[in-house]
Protein backbone atom coordinates (compact mmCIF):
# COMPACT_ATOMS: atom_id res chain seq x y z
CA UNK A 1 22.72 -3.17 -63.03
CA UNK A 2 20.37 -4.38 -65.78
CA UNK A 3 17.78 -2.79 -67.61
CA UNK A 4 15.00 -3.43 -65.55
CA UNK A 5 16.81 -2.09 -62.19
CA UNK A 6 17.99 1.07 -63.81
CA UNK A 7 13.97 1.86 -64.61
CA UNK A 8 13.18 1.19 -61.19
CA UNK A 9 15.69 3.28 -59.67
CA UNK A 10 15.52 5.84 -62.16
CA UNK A 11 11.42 6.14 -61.55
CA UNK A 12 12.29 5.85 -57.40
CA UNK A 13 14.31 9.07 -57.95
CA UNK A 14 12.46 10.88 -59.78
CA UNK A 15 10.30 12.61 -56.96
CA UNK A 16 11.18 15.32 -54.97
CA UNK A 17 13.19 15.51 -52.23
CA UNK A 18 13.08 18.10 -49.15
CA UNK A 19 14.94 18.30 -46.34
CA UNK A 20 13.65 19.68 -42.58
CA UNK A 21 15.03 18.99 -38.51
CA UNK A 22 13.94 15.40 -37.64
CA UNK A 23 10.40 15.27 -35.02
CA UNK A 24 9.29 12.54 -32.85
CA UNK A 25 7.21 11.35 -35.15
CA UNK A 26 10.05 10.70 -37.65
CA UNK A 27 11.73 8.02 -35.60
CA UNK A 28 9.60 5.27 -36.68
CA UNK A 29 11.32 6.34 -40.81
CA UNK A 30 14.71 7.01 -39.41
CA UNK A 31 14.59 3.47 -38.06
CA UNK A 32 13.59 2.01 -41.30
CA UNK A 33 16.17 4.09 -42.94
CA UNK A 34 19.02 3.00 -41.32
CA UNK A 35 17.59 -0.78 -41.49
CA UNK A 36 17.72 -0.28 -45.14
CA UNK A 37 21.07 0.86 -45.67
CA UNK A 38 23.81 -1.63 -47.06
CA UNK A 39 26.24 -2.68 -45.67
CA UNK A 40 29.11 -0.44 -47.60
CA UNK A 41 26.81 2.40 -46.23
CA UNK A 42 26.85 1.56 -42.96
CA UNK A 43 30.82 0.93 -42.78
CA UNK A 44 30.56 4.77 -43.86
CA UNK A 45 28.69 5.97 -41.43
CA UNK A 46 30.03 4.03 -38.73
CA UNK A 47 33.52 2.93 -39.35
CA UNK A 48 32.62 -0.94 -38.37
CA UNK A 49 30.72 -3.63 -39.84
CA UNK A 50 26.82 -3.85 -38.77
CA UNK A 51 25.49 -6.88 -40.08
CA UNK A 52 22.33 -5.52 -38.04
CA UNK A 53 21.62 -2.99 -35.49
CA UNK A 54 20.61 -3.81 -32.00
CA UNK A 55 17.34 -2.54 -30.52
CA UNK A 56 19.48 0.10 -28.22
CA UNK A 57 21.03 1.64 -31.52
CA UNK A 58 17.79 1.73 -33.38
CA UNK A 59 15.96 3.13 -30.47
CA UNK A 60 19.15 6.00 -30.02
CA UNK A 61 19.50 6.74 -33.85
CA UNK A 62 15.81 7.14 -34.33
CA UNK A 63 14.97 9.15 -31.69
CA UNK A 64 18.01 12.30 -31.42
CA UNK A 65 18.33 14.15 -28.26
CA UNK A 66 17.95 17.94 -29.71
CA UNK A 67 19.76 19.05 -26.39
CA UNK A 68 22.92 17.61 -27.88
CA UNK A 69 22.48 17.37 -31.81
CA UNK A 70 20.95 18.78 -34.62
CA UNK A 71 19.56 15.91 -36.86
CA UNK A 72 18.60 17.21 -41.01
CA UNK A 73 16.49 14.07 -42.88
CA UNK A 74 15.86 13.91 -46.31
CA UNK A 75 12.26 13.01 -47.40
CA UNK A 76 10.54 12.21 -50.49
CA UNK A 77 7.01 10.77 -51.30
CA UNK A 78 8.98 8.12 -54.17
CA UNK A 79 9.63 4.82 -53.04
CA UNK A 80 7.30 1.66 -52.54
CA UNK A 81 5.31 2.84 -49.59
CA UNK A 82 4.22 0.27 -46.76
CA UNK A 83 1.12 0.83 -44.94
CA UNK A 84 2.84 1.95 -42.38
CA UNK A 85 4.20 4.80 -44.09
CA UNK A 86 0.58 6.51 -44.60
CA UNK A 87 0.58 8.25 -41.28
CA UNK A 88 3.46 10.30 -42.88
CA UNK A 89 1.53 10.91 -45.99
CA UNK A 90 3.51 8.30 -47.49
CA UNK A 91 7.47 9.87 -47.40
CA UNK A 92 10.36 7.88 -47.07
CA UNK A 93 14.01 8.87 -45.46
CA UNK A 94 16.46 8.96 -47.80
CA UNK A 95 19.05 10.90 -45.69
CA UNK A 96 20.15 11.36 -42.31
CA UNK A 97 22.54 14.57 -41.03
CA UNK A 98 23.72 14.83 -37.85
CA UNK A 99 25.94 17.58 -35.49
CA UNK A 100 26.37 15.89 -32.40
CA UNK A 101 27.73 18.99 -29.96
CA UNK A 102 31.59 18.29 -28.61
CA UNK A 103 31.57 21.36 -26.00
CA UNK A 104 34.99 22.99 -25.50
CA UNK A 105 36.07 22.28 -21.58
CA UNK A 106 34.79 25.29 -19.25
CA UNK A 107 33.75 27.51 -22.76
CA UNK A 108 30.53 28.78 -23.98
CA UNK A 109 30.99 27.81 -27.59
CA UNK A 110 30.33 24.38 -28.93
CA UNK A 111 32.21 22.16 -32.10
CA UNK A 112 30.03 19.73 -33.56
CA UNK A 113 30.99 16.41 -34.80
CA UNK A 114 29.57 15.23 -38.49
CA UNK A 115 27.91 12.20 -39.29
CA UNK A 116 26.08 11.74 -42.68
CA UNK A 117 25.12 9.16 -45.35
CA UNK A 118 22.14 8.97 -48.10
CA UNK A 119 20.24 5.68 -48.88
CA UNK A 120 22.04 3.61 -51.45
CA UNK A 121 19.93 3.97 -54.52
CA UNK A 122 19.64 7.73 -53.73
CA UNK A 123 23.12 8.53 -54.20
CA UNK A 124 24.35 11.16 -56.66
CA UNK A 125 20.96 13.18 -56.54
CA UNK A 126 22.63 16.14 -55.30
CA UNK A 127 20.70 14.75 -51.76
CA UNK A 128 24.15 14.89 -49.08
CA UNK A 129 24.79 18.61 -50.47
CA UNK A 130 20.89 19.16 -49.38
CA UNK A 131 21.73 17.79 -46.35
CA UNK A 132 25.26 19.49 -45.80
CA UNK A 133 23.27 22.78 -46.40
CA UNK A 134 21.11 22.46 -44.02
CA UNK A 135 22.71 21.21 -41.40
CA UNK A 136 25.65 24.23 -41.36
CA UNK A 137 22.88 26.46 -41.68
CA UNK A 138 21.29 25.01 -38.54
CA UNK A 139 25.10 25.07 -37.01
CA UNK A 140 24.78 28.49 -37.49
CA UNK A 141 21.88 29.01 -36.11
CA UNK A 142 22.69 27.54 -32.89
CA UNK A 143 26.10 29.33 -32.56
CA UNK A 144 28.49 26.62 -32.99
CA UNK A 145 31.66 27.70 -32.91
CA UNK A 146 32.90 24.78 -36.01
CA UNK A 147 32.39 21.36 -37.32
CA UNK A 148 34.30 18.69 -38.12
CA UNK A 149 34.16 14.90 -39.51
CA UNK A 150 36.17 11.79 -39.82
CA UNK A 151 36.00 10.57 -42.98
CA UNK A 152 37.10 7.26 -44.16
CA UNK A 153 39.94 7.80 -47.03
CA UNK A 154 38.02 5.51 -49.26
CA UNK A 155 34.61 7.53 -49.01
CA UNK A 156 35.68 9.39 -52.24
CA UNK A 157 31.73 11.30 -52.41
CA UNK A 158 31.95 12.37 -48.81
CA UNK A 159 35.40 13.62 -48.92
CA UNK A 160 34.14 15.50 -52.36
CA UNK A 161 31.04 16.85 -50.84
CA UNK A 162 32.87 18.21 -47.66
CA UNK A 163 35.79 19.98 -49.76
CA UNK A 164 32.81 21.75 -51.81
CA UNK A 165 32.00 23.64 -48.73
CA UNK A 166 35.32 24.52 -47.48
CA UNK A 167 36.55 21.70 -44.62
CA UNK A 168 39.88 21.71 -43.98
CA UNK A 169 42.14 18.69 -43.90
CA UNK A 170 43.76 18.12 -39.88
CA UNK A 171 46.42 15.05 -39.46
CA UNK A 172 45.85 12.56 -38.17
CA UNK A 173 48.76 10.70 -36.38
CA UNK A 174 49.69 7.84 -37.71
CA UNK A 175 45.92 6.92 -39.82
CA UNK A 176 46.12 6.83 -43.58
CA UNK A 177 42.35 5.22 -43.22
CA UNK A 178 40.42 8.06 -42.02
CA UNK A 179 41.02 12.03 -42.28
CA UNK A 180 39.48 14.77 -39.96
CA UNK A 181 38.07 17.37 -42.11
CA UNK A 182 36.89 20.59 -40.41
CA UNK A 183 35.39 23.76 -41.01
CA UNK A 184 34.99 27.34 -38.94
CA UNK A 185 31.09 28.79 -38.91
CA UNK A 186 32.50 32.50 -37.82
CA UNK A 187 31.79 33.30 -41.57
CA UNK A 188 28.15 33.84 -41.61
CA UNK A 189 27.68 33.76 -45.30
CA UNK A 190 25.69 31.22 -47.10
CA UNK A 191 27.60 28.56 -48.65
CA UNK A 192 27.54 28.56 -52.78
CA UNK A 193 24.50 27.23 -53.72
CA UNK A 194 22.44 26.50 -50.11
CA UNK A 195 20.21 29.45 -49.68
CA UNK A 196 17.20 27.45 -50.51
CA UNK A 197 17.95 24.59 -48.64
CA UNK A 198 19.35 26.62 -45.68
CA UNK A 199 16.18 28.19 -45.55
CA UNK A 200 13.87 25.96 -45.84
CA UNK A 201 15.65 24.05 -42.90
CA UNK A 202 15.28 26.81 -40.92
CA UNK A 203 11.85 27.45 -41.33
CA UNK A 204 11.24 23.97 -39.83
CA UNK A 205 13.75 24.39 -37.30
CA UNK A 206 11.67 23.80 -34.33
CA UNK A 207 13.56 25.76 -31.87
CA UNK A 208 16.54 23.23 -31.37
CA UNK A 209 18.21 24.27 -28.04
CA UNK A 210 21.47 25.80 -28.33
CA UNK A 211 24.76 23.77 -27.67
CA UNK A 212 25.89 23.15 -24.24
């Protein structure tokens, strides 16, 4: 990275970022989000190479069912806005969060499987422990039971991040590339550190249905 890129990405980070349960209206910036990632990024999040993304998986990641998952985004007003963006008073995604309810056979309570990543030149901004916060918080919330993720062994950040707030490490039979991390939500204390993110999730929370 030269000079000149380090400024830029150094004055795109420099705003604010909050994090809040995804709306309707956010699908059009979740789209773009996604579209934006790189390619590492999206081997991340989805365990396969996705040169692109077909109209079905746009039109599915932008728009989450809130019957069966809690989505968290990251926004900030930094970025180069399009005119486009001005109907959301110019904020950009710059992380996506999501809990997608795994209900346990003929029970009540509900597991939740992980999926998370943060936009490329956002990284290391502190923005997937925002994220993390608020989406156990909103676990919580809805009564799930525990969540877990399967983390590629190479995602060194992720595997970092989910250690921070207490994820265990599962086997895996006979898969050195990926490890199932999970954690329990009986607890109901705050994680170190995620009161004020936990919160100010929840205050936006806009009564997600519980977990079938």
């Amino acid at each position: 990275m030269d000079r000149s890129q380090a400024v830029l990405r150094q004055s795109l980070t420099a705003a604010p970022v909050r994090t809040r349960i995804a709306r309707l209206a956010d699908a059009p910036l979740i789209a773009r989000f996604y579209e934006s990632l790189s390619l590492e990024a999206r081997y991340e999040r989805f365990f396969s190479h996705k040169p692109q993304f077909s109209g079905l998986e746009l039109q599915c990641l932008s728009h989450p069912d809130p019957a069966q998952e809690i989505c968290v985004i990251a926004l900030t007003a930094g970025g180069l806005m399009r005119d486009d963006d001005r109907s959301s008073g110019g904020e950009i995604v710059v992380g996506d969060a999501r809990l997608v309810a795994n209900a346990e056979p003929g029970g009540t309570t509900a597991e939740g499987e992980i999926a998370l990543v943060v936009a490329d030149a956002w990284r290391r901004h502190g923005i997937g422990r925002q994220l993390l916060c608020g989406l156990v918080a909103a676990a919580r919330a809805q009564r799930y039971s525990a969540m877990f993720a399967y983390v590629a062994s190479v995602n060194a950040g992720m595997l970092t991040l989910i250690h921070e707030f207490s994820f265990r490490a599962t086997p895996l039979a006979g898969g050195a590339s990926l490890r199932l991390m999970r954690k329990e939500l009986a607890d109901a204390s705050v994680d170190a550190g995620c009161l004020k993110h936990a919160q100010a999730v929840l205050q936006t929370n806009d009564a997600v249905p519980a977990p079938l």
